[in-house]
PDB file of N, CA and C in Angstrom:
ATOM      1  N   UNK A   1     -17.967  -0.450   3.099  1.00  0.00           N
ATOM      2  CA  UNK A   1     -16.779  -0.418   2.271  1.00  0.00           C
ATOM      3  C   UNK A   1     -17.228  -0.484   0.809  1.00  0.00           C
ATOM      4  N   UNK A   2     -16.702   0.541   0.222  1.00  0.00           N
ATOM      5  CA  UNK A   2     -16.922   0.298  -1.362  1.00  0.00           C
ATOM      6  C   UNK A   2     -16.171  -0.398  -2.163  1.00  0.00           C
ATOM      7  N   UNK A   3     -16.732  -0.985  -3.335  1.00  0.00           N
ATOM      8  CA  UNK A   3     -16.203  -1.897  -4.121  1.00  0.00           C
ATOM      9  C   UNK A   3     -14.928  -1.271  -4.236  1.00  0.00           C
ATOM     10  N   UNK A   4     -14.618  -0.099  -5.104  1.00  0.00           N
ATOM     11  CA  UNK A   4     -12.974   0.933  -5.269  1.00  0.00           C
ATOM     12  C   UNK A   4     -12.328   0.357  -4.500  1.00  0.00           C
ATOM     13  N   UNK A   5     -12.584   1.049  -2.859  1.00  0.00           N
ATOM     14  CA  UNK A   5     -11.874   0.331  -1.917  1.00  0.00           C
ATOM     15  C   UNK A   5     -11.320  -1.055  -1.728  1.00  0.00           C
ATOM     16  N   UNK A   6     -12.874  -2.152  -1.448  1.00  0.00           N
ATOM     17  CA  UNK A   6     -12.251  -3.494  -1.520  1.00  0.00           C
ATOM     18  C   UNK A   6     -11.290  -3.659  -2.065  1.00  0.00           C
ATOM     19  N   UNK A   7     -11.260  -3.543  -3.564  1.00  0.00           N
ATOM     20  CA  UNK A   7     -10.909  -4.158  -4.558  1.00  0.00           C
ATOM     21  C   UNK A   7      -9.186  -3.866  -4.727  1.00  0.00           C
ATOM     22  N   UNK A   8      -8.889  -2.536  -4.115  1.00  0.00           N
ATOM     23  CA  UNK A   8      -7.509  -1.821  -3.802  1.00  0.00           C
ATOM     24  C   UNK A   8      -6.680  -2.947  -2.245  1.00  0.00           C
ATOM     25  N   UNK A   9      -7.978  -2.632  -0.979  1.00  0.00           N
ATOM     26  CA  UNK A   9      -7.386  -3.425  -0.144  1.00  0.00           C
ATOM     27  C   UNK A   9      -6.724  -5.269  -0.612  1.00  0.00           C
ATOM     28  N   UNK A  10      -7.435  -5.977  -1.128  1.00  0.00           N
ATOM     29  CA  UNK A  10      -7.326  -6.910  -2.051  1.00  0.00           C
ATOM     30  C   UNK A  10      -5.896  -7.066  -2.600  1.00  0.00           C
ATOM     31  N   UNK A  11      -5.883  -5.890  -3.500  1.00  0.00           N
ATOM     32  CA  UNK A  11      -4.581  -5.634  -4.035  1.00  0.00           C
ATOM     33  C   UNK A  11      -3.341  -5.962  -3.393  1.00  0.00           C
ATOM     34  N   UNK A  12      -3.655  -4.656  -2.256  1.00  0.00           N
ATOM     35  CA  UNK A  12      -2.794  -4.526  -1.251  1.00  0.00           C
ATOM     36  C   UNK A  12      -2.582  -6.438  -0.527  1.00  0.00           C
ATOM     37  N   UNK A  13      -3.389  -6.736  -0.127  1.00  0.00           N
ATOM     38  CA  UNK A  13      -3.137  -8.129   0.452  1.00  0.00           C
ATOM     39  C   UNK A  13      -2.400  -8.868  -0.074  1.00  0.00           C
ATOM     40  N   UNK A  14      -2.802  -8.978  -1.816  1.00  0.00           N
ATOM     41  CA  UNK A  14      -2.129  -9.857  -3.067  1.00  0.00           C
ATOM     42  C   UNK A  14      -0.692  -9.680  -2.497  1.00  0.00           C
ATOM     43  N   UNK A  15      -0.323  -8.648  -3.084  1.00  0.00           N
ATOM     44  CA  UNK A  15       1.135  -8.156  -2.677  1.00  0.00           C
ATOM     45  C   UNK A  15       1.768  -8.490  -1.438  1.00  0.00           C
ATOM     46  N   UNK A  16       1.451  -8.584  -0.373  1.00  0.00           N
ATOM     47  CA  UNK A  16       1.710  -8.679   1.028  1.00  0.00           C
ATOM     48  C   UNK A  16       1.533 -10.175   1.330  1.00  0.00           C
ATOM     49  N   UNK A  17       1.007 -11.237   0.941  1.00  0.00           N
ATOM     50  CA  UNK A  17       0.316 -12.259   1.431  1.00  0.00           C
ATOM     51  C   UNK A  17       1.361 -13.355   1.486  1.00  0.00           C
ATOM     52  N   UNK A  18       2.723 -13.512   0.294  1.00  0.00           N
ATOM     53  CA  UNK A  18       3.810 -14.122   0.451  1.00  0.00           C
ATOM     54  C   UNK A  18       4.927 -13.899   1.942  1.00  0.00           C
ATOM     55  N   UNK A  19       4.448 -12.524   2.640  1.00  0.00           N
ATOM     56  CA  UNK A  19       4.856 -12.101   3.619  1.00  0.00           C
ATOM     57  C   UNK A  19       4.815 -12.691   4.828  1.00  0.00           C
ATOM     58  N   UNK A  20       3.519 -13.103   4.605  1.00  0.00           N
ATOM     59  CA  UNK A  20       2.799 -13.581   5.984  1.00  0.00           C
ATOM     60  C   UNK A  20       3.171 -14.791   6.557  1.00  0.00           C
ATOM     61  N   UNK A  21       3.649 -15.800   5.908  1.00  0.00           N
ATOM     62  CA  UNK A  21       4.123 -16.908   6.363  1.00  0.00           C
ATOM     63  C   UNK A  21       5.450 -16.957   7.263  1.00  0.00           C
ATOM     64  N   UNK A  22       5.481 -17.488   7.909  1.00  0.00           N
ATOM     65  CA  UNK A  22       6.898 -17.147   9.297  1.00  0.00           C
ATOM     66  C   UNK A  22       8.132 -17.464   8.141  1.00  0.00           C
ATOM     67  N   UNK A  23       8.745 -16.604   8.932  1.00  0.00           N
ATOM     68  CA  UNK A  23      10.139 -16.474   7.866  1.00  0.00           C
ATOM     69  C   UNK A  23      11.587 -17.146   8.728  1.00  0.00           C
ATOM     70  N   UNK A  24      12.318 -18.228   8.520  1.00  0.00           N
ATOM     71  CA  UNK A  24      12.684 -18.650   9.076  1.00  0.00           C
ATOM     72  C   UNK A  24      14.158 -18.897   9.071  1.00  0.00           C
ATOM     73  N   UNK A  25      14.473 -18.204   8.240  1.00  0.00           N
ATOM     74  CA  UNK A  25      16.146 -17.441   8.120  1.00  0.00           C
ATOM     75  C   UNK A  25      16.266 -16.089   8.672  1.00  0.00           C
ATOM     76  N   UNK A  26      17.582 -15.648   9.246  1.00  0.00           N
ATOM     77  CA  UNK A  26      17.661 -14.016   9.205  1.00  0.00           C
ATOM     78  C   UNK A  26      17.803 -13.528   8.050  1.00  0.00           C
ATOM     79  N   UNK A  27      17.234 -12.320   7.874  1.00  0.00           N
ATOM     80  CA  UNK A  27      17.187 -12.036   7.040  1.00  0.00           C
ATOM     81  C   UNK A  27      16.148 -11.816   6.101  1.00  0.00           C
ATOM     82  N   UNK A  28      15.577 -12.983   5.983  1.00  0.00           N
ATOM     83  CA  UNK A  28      14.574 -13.824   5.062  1.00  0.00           C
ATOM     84  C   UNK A  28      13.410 -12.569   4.130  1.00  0.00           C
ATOM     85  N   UNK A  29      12.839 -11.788   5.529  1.00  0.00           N
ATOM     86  CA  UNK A  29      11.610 -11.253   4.934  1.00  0.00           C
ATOM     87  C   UNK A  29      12.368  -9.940   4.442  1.00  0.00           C
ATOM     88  N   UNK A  30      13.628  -9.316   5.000  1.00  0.00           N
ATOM     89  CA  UNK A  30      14.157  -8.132   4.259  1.00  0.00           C
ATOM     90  C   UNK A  30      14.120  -8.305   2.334  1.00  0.00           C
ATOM     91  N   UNK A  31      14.851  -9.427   2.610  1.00  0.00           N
ATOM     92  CA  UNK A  31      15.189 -10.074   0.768  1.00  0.00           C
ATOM     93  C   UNK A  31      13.702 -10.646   0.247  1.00  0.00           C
ATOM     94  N   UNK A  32      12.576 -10.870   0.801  1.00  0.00           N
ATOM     95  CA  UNK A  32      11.142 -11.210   0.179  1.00  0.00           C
ATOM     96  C   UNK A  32      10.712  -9.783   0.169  1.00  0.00           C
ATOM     97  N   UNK A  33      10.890  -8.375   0.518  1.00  0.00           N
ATOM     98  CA  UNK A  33      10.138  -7.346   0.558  1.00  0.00           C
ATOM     99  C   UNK A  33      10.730  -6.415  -0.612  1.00  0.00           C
ATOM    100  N   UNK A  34      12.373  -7.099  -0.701  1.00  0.00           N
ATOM    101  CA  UNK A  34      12.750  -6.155  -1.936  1.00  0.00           C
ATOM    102  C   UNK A  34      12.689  -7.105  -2.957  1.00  0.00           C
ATOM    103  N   UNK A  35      12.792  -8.364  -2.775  1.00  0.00           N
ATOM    104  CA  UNK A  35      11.949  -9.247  -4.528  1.00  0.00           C
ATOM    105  C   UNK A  35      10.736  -8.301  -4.585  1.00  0.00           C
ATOM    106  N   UNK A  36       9.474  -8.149  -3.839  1.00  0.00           N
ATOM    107  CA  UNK A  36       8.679  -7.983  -4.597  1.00  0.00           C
ATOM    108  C   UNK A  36       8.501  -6.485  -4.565  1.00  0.00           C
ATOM    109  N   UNK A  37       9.537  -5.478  -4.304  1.00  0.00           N
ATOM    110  CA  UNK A  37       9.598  -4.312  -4.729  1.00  0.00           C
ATOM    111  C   UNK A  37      10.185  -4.319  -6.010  1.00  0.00           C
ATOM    112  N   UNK A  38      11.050  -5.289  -6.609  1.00  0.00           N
ATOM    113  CA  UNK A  38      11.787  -5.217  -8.110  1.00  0.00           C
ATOM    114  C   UNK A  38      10.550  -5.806  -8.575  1.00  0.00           C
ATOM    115  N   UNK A  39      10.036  -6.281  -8.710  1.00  0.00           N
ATOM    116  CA  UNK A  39       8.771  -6.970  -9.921  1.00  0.00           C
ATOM    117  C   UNK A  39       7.438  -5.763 -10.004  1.00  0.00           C
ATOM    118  N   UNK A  40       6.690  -5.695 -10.825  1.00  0.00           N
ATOM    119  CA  UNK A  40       5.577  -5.082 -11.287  1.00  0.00           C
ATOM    120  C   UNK A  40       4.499  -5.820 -10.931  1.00  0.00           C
ATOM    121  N   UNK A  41       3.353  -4.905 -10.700  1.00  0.00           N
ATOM    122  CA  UNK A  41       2.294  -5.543  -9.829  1.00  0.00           C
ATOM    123  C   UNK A  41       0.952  -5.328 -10.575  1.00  0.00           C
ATOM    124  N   UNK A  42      -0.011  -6.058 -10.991  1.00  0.00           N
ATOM    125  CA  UNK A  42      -1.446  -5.553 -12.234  1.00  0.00           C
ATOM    126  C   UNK A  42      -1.972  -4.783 -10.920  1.00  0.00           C
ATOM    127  N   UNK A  43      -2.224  -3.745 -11.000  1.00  0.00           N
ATOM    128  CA  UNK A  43      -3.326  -3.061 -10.039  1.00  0.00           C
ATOM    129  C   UNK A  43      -4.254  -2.611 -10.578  1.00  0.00           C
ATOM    130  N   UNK A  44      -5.888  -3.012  -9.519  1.00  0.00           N
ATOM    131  CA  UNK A  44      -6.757  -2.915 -10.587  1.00  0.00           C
ATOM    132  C   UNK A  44      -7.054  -1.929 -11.105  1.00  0.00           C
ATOM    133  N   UNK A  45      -6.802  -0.847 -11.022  1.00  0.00           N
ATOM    134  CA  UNK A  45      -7.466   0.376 -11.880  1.00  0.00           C
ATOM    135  C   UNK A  45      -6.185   1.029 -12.768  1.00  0.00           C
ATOM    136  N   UNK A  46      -5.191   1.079 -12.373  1.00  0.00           N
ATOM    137  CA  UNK A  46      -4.075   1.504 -12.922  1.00  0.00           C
ATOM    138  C   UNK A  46      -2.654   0.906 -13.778  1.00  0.00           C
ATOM    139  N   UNK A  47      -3.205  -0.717 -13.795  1.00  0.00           N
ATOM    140  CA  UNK A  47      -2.419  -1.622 -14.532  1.00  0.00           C
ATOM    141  C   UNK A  47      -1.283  -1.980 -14.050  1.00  0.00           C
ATOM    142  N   UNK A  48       0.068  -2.037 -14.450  1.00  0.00           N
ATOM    143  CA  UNK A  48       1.192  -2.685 -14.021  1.00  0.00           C
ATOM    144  C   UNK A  48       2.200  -1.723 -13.570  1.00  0.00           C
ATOM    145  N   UNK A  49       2.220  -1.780 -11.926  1.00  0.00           N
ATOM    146  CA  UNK A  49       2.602  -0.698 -11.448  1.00  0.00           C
ATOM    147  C   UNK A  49       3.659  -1.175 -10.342  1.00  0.00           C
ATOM    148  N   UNK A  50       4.970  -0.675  -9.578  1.00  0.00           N
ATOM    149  CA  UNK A  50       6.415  -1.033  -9.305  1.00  0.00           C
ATOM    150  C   UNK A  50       5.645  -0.557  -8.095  1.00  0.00           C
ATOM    151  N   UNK A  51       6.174  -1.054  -6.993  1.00  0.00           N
ATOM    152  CA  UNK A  51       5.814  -0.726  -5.470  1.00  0.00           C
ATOM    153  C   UNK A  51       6.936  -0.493  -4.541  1.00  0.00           C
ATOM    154  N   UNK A  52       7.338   0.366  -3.817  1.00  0.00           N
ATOM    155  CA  UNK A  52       8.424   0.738  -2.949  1.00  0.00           C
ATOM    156  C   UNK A  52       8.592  -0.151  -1.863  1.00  0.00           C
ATOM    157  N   UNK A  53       9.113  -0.786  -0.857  1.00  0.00           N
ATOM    158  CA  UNK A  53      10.239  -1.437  -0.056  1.00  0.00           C
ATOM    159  C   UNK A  53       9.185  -1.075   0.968  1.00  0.00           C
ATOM    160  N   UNK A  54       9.727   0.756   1.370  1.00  0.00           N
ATOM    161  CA  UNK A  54       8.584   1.053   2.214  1.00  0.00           C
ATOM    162  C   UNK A  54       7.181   1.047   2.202  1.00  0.00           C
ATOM    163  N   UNK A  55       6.514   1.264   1.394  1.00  0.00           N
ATOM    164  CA  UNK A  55       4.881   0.960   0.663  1.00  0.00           C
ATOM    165  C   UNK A  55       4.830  -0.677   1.657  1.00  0.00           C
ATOM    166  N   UNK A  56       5.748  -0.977   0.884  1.00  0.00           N
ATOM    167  CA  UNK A  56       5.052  -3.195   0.804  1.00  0.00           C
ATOM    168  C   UNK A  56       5.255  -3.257   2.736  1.00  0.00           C
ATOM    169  N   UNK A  57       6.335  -2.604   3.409  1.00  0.00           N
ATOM    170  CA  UNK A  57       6.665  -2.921   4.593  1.00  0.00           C
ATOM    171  C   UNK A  57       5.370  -2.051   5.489  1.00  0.00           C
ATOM    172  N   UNK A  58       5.203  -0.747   4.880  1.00  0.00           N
ATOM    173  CA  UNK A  58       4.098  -0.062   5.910  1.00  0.00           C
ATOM    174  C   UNK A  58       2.801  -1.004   5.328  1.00  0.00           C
ATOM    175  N   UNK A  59       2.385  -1.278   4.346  1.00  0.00           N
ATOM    176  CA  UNK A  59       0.824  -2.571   4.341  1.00  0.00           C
ATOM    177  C   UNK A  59       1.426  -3.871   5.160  1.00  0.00           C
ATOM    178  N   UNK A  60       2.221  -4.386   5.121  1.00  0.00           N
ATOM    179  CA  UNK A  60       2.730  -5.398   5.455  1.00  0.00           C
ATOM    180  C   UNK A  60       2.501  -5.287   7.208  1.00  0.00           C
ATOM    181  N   UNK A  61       3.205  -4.422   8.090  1.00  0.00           N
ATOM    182  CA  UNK A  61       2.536  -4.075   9.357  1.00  0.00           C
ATOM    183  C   UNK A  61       1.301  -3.771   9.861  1.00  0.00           C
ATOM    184  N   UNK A  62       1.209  -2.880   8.652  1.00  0.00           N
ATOM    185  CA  UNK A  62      -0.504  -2.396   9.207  1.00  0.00           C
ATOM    186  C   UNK A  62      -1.432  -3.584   9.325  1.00  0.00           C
ATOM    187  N   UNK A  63      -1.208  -4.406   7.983  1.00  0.00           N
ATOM    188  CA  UNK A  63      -2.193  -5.300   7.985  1.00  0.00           C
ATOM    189  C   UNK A  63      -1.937  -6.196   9.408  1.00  0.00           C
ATOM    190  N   UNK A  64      -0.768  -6.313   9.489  1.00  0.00           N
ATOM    191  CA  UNK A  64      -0.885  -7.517  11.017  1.00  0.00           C
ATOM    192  C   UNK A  64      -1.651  -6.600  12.254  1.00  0.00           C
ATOM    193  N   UNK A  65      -1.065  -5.379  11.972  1.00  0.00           N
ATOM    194  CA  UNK A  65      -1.895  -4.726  13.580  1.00  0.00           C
ATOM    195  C   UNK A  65      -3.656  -4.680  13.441  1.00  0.00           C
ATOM    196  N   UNK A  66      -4.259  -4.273  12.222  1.00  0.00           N
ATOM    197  CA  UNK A  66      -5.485  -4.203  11.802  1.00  0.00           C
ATOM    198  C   UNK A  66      -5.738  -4.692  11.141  1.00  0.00           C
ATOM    199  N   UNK A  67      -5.555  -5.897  10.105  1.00  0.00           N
ATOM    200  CA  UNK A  67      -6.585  -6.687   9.366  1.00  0.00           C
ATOM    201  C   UNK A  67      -6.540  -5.828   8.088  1.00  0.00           C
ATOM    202  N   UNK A  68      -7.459  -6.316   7.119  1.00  0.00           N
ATOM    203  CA  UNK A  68      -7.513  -5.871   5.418  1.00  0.00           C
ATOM    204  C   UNK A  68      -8.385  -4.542   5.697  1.00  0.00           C
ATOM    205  N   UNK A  69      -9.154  -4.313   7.165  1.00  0.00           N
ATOM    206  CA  UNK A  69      -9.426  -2.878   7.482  1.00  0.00           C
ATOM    207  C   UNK A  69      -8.231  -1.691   7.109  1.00  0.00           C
ATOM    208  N   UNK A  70      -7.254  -2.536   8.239  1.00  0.00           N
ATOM    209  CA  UNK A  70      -6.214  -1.350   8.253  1.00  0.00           C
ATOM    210  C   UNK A  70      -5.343  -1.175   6.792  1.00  0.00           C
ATOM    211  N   UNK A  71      -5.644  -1.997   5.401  1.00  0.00           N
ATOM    212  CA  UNK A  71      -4.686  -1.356   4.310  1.00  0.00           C
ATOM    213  C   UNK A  71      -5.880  -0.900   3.520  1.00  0.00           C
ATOM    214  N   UNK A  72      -7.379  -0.412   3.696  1.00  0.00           N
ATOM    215  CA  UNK A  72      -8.353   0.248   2.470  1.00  0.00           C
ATOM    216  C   UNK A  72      -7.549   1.497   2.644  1.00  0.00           C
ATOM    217  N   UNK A  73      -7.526   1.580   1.362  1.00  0.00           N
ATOM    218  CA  UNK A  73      -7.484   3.275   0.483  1.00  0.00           C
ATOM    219  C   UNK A  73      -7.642   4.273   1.890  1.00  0.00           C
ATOM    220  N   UNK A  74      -7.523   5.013   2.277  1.00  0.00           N
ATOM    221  CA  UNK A  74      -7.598   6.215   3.201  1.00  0.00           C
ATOM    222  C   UNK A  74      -7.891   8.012   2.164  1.00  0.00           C
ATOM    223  N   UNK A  75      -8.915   8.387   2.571  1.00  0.00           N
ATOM    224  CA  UNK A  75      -8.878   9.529   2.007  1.00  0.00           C
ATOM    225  C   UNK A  75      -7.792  10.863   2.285  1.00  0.00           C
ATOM    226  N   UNK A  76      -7.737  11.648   1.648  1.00  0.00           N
ATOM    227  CA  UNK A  76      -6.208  12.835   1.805  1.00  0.00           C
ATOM    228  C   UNK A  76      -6.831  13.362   2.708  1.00  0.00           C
ATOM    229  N   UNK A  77      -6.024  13.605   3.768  1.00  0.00           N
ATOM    230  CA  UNK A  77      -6.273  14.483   4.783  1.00  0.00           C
ATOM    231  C   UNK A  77      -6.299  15.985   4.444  1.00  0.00           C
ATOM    232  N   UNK A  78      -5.929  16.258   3.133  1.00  0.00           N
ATOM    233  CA  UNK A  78      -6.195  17.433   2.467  1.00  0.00           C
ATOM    234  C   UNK A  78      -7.060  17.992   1.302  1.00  0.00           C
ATOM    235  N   UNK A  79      -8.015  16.993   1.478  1.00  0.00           N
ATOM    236  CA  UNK A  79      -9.123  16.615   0.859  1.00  0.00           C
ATOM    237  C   UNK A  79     -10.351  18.228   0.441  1.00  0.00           C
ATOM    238  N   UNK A  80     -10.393  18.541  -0.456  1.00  0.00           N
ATOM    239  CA  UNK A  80     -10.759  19.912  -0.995  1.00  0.00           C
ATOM    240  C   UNK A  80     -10.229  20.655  -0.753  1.00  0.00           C
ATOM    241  N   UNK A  81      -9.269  20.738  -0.764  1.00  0.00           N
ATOM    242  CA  UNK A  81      -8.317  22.341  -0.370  1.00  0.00           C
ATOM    243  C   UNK A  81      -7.482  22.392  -1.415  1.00  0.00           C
ATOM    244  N   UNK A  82      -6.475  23.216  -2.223  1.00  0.00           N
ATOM    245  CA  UNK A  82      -5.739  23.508  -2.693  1.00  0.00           C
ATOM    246  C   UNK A  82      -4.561  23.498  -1.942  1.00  0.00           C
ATOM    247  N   UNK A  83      -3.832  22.772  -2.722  1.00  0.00           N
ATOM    248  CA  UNK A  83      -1.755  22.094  -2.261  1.00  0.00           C
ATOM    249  C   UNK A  83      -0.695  22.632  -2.640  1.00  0.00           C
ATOM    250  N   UNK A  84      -1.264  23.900  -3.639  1.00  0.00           N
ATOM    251  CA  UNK A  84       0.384  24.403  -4.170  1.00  0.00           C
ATOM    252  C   UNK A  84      -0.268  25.775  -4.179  1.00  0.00           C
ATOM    253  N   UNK A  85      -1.627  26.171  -3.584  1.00  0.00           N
ATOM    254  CA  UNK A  85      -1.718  27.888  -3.512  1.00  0.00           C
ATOM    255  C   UNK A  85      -2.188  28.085  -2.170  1.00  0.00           C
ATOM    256  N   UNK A  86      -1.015  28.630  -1.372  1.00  0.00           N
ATOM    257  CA  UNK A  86      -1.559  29.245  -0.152  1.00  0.00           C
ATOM    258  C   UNK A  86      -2.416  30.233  -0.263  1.00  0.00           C
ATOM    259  N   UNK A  87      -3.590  30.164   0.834  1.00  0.00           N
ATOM    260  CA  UNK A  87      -4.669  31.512   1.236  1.00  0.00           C
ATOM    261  C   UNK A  87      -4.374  32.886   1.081  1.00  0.00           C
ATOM    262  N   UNK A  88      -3.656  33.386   0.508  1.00  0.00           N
ATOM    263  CA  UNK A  88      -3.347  34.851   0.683  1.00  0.00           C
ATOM    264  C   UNK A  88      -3.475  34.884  -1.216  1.00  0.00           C
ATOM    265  N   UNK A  89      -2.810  33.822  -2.118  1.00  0.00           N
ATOM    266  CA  UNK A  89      -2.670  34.001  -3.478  1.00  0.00           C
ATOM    267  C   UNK A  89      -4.073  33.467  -4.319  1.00  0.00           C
ATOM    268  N   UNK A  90      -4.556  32.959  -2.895  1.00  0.00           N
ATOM    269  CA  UNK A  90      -6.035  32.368  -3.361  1.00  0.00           C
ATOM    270  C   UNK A  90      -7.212  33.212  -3.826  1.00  0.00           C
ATOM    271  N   UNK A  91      -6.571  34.345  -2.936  1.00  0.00           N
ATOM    272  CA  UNK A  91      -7.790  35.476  -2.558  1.00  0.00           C
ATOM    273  C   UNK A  91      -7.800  36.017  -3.806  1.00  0.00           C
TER     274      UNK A  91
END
């Protein structure tokens, strides 16, 4: 794992880690996932940055099914290719 990475998964945890504790109202973790979708977050490479509901809820699962494995950075599955010129306009 590279430092980039760590240091993003990390992130990701920061954010998520108020989550983790059993939530013991109904309700409870819906209204803790959109507090910390309204607040701004220091991320390390990109500074103070707003995080979506869904974002915080898909790290928030992943991490319980897989660990700080399952929220590192993931590379684009479209990784060297061109995204807005299909093969025929390429040519």
């Amino acid at each position: 794992m590279d430092d980039d990475k760590k240091q993003i998964a990390l992130f990701r945890y920061q954010v998520i880690a108020p989550l983790l504790a059993p939530q013991e109202k109904r309700g409870a973790l819906k209204r803790a996932i959109t507090h910390l979708a309204q607040r701004s977050h220091q991320h390390p490479q990109h500074g103070s940055i707003r995080i979506g509901r869904g974002t915080i809820e898909e790290w928030l699962y992943t991490f319980k099914k897989h660990g700080l494995d399952g929220i590192l950075p993931a590379h684009r599955r479209d990784r060297g290719q061109a995204r807005r010129i299909d093969d025929e306009d390429l040519e």
